[in-house]
C-alpha atoms as a PDB file:
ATOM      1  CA  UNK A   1      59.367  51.195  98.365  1.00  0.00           C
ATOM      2  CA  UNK A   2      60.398  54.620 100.163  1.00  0.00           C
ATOM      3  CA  UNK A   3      63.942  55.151 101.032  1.00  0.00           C
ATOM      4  CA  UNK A   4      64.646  55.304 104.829  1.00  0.00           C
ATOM      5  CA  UNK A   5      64.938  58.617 106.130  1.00  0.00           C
ATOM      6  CA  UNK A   6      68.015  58.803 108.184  1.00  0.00           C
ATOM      7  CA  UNK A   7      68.468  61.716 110.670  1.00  0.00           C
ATOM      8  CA  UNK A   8      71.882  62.898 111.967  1.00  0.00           C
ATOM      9  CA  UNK A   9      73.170  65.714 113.694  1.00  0.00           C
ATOM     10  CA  UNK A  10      74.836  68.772 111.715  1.00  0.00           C
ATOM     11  CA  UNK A  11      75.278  71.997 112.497  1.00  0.00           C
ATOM     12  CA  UNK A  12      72.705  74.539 111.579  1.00  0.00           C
ATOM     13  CA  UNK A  13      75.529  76.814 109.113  1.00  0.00           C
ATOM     14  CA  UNK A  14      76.436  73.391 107.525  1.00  0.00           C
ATOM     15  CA  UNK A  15      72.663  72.882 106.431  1.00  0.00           C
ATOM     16  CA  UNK A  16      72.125  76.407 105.364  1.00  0.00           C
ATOM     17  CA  UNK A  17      75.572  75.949 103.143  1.00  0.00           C
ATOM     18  CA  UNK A  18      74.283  72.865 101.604  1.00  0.00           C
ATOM     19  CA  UNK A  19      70.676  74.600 101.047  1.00  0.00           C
ATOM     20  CA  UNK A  20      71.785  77.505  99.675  1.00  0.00           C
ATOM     21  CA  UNK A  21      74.437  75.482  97.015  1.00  0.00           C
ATOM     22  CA  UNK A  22      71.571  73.614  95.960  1.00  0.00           C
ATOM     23  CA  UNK A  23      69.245  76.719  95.612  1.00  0.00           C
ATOM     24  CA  UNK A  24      72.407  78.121  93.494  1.00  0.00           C
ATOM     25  CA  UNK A  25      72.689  75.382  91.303  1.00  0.00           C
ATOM     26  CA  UNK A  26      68.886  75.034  90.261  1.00  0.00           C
ATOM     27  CA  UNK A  27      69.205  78.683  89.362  1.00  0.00           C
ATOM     28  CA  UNK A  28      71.944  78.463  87.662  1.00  0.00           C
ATOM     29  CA  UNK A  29      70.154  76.018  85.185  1.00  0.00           C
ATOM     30  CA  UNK A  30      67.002  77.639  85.179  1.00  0.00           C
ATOM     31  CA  UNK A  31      68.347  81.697  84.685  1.00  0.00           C
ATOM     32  CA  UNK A  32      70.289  82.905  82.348  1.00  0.00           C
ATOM     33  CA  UNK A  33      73.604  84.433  84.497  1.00  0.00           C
ATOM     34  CA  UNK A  34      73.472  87.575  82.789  1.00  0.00           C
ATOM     35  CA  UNK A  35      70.433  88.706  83.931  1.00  0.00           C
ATOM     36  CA  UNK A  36      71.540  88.601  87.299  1.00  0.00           C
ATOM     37  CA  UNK A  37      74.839  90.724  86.622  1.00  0.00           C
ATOM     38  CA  UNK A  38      73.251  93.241  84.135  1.00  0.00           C
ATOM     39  CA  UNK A  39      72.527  96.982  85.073  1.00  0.00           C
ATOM     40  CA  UNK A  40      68.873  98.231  86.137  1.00  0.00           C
ATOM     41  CA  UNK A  41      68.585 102.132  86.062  1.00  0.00           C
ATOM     42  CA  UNK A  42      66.195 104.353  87.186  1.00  0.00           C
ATOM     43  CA  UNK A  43      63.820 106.366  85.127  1.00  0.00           C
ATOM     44  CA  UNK A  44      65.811 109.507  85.789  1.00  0.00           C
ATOM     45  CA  UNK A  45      69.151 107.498  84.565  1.00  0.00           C
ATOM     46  CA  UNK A  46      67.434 106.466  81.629  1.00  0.00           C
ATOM     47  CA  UNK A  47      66.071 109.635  80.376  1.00  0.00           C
ATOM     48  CA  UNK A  48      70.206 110.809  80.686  1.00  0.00           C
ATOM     49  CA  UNK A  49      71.107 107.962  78.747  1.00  0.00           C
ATOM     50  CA  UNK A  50      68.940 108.282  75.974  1.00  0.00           C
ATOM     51  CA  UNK A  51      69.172 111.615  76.346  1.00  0.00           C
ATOM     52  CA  UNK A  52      65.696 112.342  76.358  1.00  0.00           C
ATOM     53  CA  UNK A  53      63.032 113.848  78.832  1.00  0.00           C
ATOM     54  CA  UNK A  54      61.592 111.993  82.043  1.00  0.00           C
ATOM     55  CA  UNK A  55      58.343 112.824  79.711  1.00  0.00           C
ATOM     56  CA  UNK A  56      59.180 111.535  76.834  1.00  0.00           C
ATOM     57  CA  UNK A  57      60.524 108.216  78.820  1.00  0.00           C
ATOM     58  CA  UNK A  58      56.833 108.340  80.472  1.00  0.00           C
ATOM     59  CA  UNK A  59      55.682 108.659  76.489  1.00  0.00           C
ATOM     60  CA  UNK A  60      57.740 105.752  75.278  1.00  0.00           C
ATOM     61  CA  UNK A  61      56.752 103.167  77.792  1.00  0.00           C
ATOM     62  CA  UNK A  62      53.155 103.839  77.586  1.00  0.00           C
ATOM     63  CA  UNK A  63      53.427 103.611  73.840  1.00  0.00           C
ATOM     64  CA  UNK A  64      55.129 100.342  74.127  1.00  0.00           C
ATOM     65  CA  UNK A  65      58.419 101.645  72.639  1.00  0.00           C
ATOM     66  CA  UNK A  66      61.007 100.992  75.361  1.00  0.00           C
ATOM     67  CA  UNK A  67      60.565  97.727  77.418  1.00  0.00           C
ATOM     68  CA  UNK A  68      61.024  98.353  81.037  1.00  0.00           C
ATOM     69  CA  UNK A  69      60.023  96.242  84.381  1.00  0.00           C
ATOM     70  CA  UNK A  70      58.112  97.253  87.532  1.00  0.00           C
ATOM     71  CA  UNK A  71      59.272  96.097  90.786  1.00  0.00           C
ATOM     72  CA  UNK A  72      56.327  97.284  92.844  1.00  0.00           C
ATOM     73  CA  UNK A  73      55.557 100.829  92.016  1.00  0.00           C
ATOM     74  CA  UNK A  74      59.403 101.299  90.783  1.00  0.00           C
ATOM     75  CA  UNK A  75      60.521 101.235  87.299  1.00  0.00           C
ATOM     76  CA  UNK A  76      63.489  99.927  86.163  1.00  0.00           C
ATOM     77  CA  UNK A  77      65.033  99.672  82.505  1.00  0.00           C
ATOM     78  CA  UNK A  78      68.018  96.965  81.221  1.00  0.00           C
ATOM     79  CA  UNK A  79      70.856  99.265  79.741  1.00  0.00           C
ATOM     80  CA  UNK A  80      70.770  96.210  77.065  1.00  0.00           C
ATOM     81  CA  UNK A  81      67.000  96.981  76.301  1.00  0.00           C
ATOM     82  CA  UNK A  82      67.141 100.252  75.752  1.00  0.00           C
ATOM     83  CA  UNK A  83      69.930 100.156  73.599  1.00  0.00           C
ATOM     84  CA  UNK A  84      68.434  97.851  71.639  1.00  0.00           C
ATOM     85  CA  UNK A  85      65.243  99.601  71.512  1.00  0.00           C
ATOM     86  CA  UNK A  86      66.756 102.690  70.625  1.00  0.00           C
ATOM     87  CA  UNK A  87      68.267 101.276  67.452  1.00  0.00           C
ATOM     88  CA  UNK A  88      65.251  99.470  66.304  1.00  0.00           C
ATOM     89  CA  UNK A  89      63.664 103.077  66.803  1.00  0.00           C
ATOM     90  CA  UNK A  90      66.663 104.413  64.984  1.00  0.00           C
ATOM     91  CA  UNK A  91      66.401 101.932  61.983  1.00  0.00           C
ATOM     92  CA  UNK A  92      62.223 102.610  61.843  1.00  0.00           C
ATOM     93  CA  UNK A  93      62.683 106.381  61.952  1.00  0.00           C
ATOM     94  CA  UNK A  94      65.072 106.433  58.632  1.00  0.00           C
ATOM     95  CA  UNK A  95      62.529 103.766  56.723  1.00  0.00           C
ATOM     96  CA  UNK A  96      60.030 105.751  57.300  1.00  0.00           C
ATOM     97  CA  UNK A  97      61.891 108.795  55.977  1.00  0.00           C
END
């Protein structure tokens, strides 16, 4: 049997409010919080914080080295990521030494 649907008046900005908490929940269960607080940078930024080239950044995620994510025809790197990929590429460099 189907619950009755009961309609009552409320204001439009109460019903967003309500919506949106709920929206903010499911997220909140779903996505990890971090992801939405942590740092995108350009391709520019990156290259300074690696201090590499804008080349060599080109190089890096063609060859799969750094991870990076495309938001249309913009790229955008996780400060995390690339610090993490830099010392994985740190730690193969010397073994292979």
């Amino acid at each position: 049997m189907q619950d009755d649907i009961i309609l009552s008046p409320i204001k439009l900005s109460v019903l967003l409010g309500l919506i949106q908490d709920c929206i903010k929940a499911e997220l909140k269960n779903h996505v990890p919080a971090e992801s939405f607080t942590e740092e995108f940078i350009d391709e520019k930024q990156a290259a300074i914080f690696l201090h590499v080239s804008k080349a060599t950044m080109i190089n890096w995620r063609r060859d799969q080295i750094i991870p990076f994510h495309r938001w249309g025809s913009r790229i955008r790197y996780k400060k995390s990521e690339l610090i993490k990929a830099s010392e994985t590429k740190k730690k193969y460099k010397k073994a292979l030494e």
